[in-house]
C-alpha atoms as a PDB file:
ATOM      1  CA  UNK A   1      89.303  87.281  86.924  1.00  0.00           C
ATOM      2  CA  UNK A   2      90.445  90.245  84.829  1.00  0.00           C
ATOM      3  CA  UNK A   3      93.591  92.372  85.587  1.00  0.00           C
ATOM      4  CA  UNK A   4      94.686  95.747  84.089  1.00  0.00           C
ATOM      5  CA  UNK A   5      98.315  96.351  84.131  1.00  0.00           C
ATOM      6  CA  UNK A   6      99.745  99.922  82.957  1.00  0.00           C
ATOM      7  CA  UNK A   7     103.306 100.389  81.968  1.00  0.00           C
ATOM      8  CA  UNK A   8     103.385  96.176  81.412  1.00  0.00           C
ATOM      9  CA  UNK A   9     105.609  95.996  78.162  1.00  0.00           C
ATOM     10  CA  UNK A  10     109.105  95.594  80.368  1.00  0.00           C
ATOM     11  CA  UNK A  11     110.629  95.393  84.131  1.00  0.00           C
ATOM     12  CA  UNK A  12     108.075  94.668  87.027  1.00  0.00           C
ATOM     13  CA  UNK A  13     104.770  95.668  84.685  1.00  0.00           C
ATOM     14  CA  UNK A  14     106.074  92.644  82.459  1.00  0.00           C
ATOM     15  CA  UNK A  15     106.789  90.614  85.453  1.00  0.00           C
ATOM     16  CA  UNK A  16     103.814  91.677  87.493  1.00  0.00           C
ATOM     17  CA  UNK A  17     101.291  90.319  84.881  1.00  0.00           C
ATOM     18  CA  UNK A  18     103.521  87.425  83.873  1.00  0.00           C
ATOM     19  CA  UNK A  19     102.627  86.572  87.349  1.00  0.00           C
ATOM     20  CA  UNK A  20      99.084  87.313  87.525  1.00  0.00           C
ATOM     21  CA  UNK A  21      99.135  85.185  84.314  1.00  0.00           C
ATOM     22  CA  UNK A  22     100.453  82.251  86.433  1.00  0.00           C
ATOM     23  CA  UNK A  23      97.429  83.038  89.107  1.00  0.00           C
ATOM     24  CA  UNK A  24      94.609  82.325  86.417  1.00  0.00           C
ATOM     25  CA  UNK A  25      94.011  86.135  85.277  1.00  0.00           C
ATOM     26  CA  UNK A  26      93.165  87.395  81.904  1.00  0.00           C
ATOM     27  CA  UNK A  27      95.068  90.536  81.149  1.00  0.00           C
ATOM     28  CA  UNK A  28      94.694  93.681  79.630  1.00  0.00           C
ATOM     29  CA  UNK A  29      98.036  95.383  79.079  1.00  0.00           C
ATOM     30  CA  UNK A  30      99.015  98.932  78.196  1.00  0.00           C
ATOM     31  CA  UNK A  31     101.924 100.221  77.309  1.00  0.00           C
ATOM     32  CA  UNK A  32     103.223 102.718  73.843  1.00  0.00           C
ATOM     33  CA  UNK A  33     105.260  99.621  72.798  1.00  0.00           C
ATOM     34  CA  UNK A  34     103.149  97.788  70.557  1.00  0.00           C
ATOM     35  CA  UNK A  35     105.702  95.317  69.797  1.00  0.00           C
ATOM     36  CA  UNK A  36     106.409  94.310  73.215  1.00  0.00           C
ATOM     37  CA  UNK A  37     103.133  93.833  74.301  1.00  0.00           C
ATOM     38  CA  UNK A  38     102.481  91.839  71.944  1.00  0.00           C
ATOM     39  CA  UNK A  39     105.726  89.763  72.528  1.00  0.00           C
ATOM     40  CA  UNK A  40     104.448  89.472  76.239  1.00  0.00           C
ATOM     41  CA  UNK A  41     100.443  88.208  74.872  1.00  0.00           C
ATOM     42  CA  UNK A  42     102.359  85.839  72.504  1.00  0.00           C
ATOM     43  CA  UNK A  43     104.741  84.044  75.828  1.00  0.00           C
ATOM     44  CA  UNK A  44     101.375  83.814  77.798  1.00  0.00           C
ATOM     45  CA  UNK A  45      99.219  80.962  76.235  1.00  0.00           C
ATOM     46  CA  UNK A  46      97.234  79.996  79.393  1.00  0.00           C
ATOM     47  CA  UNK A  47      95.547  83.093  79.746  1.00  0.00           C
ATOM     48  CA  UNK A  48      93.373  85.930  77.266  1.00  0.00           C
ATOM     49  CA  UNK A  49      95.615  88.870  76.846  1.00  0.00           C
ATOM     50  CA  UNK A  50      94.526  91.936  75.431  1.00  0.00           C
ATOM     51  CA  UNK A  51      96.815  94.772  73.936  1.00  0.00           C
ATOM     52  CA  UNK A  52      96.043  98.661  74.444  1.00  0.00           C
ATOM     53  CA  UNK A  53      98.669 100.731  73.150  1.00  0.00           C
ATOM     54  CA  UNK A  54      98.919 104.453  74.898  1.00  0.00           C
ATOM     55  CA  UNK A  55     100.659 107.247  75.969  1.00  0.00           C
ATOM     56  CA  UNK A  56      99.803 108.117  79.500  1.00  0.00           C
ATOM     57  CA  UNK A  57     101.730 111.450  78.854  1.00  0.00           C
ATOM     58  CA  UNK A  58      98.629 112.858  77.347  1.00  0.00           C
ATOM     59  CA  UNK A  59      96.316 113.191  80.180  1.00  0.00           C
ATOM     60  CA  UNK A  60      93.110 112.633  78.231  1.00  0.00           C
ATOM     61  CA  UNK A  61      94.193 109.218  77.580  1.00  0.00           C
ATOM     62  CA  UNK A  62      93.623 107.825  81.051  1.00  0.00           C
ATOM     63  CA  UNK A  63      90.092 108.839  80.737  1.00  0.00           C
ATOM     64  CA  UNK A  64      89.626 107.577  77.456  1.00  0.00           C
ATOM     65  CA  UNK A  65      91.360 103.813  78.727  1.00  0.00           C
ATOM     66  CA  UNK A  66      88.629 103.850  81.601  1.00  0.00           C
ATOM     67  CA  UNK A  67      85.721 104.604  79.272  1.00  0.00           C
ATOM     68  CA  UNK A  68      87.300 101.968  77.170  1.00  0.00           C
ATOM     69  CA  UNK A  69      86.674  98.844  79.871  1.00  0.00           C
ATOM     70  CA  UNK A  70      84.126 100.419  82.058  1.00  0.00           C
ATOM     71  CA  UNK A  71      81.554  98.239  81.041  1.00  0.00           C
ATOM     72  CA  UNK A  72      84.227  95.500  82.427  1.00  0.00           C
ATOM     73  CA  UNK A  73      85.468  94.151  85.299  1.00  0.00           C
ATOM     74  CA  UNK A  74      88.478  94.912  86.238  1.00  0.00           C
ATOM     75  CA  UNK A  75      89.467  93.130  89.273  1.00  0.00           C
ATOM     76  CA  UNK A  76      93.395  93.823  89.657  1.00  0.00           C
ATOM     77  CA  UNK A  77      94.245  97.264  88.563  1.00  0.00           C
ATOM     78  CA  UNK A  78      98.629  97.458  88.599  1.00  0.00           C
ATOM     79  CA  UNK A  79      99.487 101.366  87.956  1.00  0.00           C
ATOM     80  CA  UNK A  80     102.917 100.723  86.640  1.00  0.00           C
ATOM     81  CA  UNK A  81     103.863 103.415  84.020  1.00  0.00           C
ATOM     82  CA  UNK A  82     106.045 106.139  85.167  1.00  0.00           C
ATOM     83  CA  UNK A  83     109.764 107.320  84.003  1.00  0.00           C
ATOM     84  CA  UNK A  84     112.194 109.633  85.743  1.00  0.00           C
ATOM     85  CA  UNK A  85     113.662 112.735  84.826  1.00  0.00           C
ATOM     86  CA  UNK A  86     117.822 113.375  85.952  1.00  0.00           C
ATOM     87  CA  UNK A  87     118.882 116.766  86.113  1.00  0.00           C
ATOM     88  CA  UNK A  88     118.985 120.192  88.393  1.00  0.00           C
ATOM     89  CA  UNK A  89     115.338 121.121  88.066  1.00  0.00           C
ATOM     90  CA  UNK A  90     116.300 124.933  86.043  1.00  0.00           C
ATOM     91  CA  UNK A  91     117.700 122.496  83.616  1.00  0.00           C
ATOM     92  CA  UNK A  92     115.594 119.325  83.263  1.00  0.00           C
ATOM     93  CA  UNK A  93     112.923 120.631  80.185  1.00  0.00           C
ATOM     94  CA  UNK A  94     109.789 121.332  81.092  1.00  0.00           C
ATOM     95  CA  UNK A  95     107.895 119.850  78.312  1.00  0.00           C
ATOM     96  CA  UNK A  96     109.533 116.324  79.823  1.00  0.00           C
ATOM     97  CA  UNK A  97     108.482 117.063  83.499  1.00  0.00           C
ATOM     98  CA  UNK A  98     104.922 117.724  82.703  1.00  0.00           C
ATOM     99  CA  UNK A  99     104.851 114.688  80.796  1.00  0.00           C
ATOM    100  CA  UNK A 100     106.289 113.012  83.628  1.00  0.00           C
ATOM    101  CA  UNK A 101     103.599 114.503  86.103  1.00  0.00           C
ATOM    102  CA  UNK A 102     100.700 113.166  83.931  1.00  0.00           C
ATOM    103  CA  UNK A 103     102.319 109.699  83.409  1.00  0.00           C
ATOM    104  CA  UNK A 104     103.251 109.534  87.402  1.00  0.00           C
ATOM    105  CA  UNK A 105     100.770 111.439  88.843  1.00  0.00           C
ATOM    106  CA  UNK A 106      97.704 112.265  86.932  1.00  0.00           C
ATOM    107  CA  UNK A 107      97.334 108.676  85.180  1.00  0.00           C
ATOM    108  CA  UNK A 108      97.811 107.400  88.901  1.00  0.00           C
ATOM    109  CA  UNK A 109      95.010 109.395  90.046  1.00  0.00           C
ATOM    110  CA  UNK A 110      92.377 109.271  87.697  1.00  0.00           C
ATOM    111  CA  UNK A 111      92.782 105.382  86.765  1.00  0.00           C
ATOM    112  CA  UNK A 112      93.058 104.741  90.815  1.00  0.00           C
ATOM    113  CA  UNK A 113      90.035 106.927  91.494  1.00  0.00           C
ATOM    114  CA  UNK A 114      87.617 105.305  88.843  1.00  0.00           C
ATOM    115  CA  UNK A 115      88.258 102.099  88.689  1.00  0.00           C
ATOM    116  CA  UNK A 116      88.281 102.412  92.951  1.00  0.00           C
ATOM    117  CA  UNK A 117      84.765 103.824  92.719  1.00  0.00           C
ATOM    118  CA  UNK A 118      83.424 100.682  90.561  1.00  0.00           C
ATOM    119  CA  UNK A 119      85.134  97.980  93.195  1.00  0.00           C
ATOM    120  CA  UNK A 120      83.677  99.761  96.028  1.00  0.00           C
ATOM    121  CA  UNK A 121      80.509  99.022  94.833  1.00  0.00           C
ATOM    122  CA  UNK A 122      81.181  95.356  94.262  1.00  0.00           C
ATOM    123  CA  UNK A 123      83.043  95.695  97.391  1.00  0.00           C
ATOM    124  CA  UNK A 124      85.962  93.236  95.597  1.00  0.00           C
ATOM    125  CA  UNK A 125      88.886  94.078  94.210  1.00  0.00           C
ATOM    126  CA  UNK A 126      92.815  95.014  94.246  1.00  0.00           C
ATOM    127  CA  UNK A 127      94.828  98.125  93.381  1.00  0.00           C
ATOM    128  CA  UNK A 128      98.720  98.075  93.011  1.00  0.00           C
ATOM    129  CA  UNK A 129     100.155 101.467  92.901  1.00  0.00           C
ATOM    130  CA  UNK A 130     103.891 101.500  91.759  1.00  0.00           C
ATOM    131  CA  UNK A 131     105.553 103.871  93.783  1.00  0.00           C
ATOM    132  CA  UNK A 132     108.891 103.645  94.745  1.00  0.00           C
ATOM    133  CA  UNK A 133     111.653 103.938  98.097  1.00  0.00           C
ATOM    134  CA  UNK A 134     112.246 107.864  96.336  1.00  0.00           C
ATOM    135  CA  UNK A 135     108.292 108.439  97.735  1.00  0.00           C
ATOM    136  CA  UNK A 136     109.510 108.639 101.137  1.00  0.00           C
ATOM    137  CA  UNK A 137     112.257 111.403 100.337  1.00  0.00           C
ATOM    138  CA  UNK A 138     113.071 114.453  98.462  1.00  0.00           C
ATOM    139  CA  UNK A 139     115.691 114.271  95.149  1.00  0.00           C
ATOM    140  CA  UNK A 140     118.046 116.656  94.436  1.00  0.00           C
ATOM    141  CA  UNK A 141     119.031 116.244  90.343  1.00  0.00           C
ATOM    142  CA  UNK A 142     115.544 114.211  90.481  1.00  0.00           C
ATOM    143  CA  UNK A 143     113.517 116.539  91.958  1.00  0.00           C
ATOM    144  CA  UNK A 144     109.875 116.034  89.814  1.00  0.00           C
ATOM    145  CA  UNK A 145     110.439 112.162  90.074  1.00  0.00           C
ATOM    146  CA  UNK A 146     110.669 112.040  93.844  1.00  0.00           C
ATOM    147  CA  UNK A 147     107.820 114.415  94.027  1.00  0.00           C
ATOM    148  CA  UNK A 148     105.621 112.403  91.878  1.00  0.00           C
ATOM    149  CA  UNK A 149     106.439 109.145  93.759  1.00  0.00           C
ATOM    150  CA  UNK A 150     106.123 110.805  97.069  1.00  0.00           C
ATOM    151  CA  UNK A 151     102.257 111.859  95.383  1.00  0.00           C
ATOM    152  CA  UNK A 152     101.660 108.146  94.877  1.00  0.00           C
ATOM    153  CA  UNK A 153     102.743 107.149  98.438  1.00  0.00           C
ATOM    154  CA  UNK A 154     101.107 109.417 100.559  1.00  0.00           C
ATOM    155  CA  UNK A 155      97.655 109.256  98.123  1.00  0.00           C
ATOM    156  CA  UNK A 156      97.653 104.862  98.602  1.00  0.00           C
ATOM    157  CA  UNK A 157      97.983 105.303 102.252  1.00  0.00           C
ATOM    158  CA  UNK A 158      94.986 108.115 102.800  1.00  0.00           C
ATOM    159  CA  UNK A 159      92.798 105.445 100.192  1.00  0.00           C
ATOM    160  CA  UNK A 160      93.735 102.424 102.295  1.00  0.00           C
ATOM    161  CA  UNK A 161      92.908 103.955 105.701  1.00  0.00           C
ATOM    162  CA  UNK A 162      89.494 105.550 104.325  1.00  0.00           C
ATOM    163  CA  UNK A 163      88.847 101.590 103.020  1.00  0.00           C
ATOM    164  CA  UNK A 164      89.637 100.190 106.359  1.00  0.00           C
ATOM    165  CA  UNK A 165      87.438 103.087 107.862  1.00  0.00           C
ATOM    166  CA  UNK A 166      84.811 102.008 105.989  1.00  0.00           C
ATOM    167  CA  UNK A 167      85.657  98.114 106.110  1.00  0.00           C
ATOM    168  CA  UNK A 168      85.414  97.690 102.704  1.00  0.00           C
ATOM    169  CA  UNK A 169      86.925  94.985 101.453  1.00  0.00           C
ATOM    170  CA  UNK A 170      89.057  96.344  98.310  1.00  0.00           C
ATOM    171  CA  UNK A 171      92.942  95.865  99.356  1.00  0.00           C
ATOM    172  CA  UNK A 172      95.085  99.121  97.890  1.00  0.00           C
ATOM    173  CA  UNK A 173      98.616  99.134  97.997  1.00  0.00           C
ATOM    174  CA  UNK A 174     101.329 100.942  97.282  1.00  0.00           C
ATOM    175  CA  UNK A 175     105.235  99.187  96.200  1.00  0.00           C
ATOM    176  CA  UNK A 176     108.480 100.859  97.442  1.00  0.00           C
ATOM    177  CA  UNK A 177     110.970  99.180  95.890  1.00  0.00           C
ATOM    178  CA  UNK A 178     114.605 100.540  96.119  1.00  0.00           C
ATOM    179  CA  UNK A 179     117.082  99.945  92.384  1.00  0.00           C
ATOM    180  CA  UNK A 180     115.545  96.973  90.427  1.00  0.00           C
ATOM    181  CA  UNK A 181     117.499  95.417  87.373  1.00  0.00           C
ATOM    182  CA  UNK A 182     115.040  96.946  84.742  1.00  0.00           C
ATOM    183  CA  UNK A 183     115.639  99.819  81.928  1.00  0.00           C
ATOM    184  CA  UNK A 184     114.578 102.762  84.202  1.00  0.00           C
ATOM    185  CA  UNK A 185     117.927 104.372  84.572  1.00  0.00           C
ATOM    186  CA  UNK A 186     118.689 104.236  80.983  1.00  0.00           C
ATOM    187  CA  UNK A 187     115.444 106.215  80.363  1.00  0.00           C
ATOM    188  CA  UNK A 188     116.291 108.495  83.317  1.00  0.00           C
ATOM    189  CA  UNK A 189     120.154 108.546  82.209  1.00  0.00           C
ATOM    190  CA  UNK A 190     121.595 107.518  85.723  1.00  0.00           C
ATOM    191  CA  UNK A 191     123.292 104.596  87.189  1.00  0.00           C
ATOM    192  CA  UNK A 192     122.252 102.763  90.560  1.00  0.00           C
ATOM    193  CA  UNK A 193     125.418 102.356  92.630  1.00  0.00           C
ATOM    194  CA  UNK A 194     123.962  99.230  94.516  1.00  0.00           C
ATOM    195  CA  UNK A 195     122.693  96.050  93.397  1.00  0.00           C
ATOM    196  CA  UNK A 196     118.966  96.162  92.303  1.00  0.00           C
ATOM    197  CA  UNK A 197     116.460  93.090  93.558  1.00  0.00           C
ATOM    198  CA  UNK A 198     115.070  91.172  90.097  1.00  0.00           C
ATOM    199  CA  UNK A 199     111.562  92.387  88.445  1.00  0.00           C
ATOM    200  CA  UNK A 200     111.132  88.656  89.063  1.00  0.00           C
ATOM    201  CA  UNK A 201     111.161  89.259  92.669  1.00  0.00           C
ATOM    202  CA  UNK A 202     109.535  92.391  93.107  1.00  0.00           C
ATOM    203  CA  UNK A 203     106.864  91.272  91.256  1.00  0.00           C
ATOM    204  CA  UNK A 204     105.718  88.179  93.012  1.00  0.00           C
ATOM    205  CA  UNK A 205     105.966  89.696  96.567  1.00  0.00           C
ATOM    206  CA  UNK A 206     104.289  92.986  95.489  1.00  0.00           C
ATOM    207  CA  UNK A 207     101.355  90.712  94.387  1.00  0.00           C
ATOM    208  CA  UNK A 208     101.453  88.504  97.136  1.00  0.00           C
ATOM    209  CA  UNK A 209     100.926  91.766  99.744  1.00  0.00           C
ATOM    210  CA  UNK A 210      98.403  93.463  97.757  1.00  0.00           C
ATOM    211  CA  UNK A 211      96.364  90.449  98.289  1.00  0.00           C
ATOM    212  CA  UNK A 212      97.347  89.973 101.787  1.00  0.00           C
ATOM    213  CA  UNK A 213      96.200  93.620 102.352  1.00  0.00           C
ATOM    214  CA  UNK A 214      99.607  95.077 102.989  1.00  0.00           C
ATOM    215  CA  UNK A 215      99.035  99.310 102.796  1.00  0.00           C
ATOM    216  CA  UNK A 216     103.318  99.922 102.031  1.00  0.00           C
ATOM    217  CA  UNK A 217     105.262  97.021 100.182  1.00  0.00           C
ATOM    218  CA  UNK A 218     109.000  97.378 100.372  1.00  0.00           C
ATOM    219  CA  UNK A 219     110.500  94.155  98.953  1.00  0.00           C
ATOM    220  CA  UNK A 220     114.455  93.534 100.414  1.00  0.00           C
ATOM    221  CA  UNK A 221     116.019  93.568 103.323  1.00  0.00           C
ATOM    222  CA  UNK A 222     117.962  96.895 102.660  1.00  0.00           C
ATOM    223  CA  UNK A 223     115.468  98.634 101.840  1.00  0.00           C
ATOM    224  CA  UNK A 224     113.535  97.912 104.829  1.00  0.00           C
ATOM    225  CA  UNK A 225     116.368  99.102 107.230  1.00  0.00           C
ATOM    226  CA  UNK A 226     117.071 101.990 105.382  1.00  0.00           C
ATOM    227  CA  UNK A 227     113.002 103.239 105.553  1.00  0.00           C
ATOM    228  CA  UNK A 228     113.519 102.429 109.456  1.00  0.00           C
ATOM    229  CA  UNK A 229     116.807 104.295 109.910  1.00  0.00           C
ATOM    230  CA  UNK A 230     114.858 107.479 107.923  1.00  0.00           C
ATOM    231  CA  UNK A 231     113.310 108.033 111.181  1.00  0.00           C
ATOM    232  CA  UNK A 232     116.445 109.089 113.680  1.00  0.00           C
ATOM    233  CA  UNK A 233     117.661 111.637 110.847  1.00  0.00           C
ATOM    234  CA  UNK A 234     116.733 114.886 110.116  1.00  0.00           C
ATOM    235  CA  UNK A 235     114.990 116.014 106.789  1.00  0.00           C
ATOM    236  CA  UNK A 236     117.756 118.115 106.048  1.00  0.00           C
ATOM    237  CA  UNK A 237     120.440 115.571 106.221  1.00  0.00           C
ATOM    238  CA  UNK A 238     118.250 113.046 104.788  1.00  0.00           C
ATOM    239  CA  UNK A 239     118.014 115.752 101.843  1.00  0.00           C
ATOM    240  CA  UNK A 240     121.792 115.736 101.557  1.00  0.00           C
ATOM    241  CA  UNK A 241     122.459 112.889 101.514  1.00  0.00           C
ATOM    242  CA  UNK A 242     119.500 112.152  98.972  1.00  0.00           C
ATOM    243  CA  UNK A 243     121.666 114.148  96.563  1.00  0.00           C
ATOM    244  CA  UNK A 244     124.725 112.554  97.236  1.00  0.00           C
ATOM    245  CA  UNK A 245     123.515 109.557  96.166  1.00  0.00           C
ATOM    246  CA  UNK A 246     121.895 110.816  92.893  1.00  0.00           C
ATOM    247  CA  UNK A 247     125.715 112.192  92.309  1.00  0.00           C
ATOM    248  CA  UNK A 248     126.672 108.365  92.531  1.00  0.00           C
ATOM    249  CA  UNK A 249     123.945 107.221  90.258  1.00  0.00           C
ATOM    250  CA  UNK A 250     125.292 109.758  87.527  1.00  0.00           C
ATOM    251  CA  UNK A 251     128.897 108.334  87.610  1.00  0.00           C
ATOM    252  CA  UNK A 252     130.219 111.246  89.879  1.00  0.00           C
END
């Protein structure tokens, strides 16, 4: 068994194939930081690890890691790479939102969409999308994040219900985590103002549904009520109060 993991040099990507590790999997993991994948191949001795270095910012690189292991199987595919962007969107640069859409979006897409068409034809496999409790919302201060993560959402369920359609029997899922104790807000330059769950944690039950065949994983208890309450309030207040809370993640 063979799994690809994007993103995998810290937080849930290192967790997430730390874990698939423990399940018998050799890995292939991408990330730009060399160093840290290489830390992560060196802690796993039980398994094969391989090491791609990229930059899913440049879209051409997606298509150039799929023509790369093609020939392969890839039975576990975890898109994990993304970053966030903080800031009223007339002031968050541009050049950093587009790379954001191609590392969010467009490395989502094409590496979900290839390596999809190969398991349907072996009618095996698993897909992880990393998406996040933001996907079911719009940001104020963090607009193009919540966009792209609201992309990833909606995009796993449509695949998972043409699957079931079709009753093929490759499980894609999509993870909704709320804050989770990893170095996202320092790249995104906010601060969560509750607790976050450990990558530990997320990991290891995101893995566990994806093979269970679970379409939305939301790991924690809060989180769960809070995607239930989303349903008596209005989009507009939901809005508001979506920006209030990005206001608390930047100290104010």
């Amino acid at each position: 068994m063979k799994a690809l993991i994007t993103g995998a040099s810290s937080g849930i990507g290192r967790e997430i194939a730390k874990h698939l590790a423990s399940m018998g999997y050799d890995l292939i993991v991408v990330a730009r930081n060399t160093d840290k994948l290489y830390e992560l191949r060196d802690e796993l001795k039980n398994v094969n690890v391989r090491v791609i270095s990229l930059d899913l910012c440049r879209e051409q690189d997606s298509f150039d890691l799929y023509e790369h292991l093609k020939d392969e199987q890839v039975d576990f595919l975890v898109n994990n790479a993304g970053f966030g962007a903080y800031g009223k969107f007339t002031e968050v640069p541009l050049e950093k939102e587009i790379g954001l859409i191609h590392t969010n979006i467009v490395a989502v897409h094409v590496l979900t969409k290839l390596f999809l068409q190969d398991m349907v034809k072996r009618n095996s496999g698993y897909i992880l999308n990393v998406g996040s409790a933001a996907g079911f919302l719009a940001g104020p201060t963090f607009s193009s994040y919540y966009a792209s993560k609201n992309y990833v959402v909606r995009l796993t369920q449509a695949i998972h219900e043409e699957l079931r359609r079709d009753s093929i029997n490759v499980k894609v899922s999509v993870l909704c985590p709320g804050p989770v104790q990893t170095n996202f807000n320092d790249v995104a330059n906010v601060k969560f103002c509750i607790r976050g769950l450990t990558p530990e944690y997320v990991a290891k039950y995101a893995v566990d549904k994806t093979i269970k065949g679970k379409m939305i994983i939301t790991p924690g208890f809060e989180m769960k009520a809070t995607k239930f309450l989303q349903h008596f309030v209005s989009e507009k207040t939901l809005t508001r109060i979506s920006y209030h809370v990005q206001q608390k993640k930047n100290g104010k």
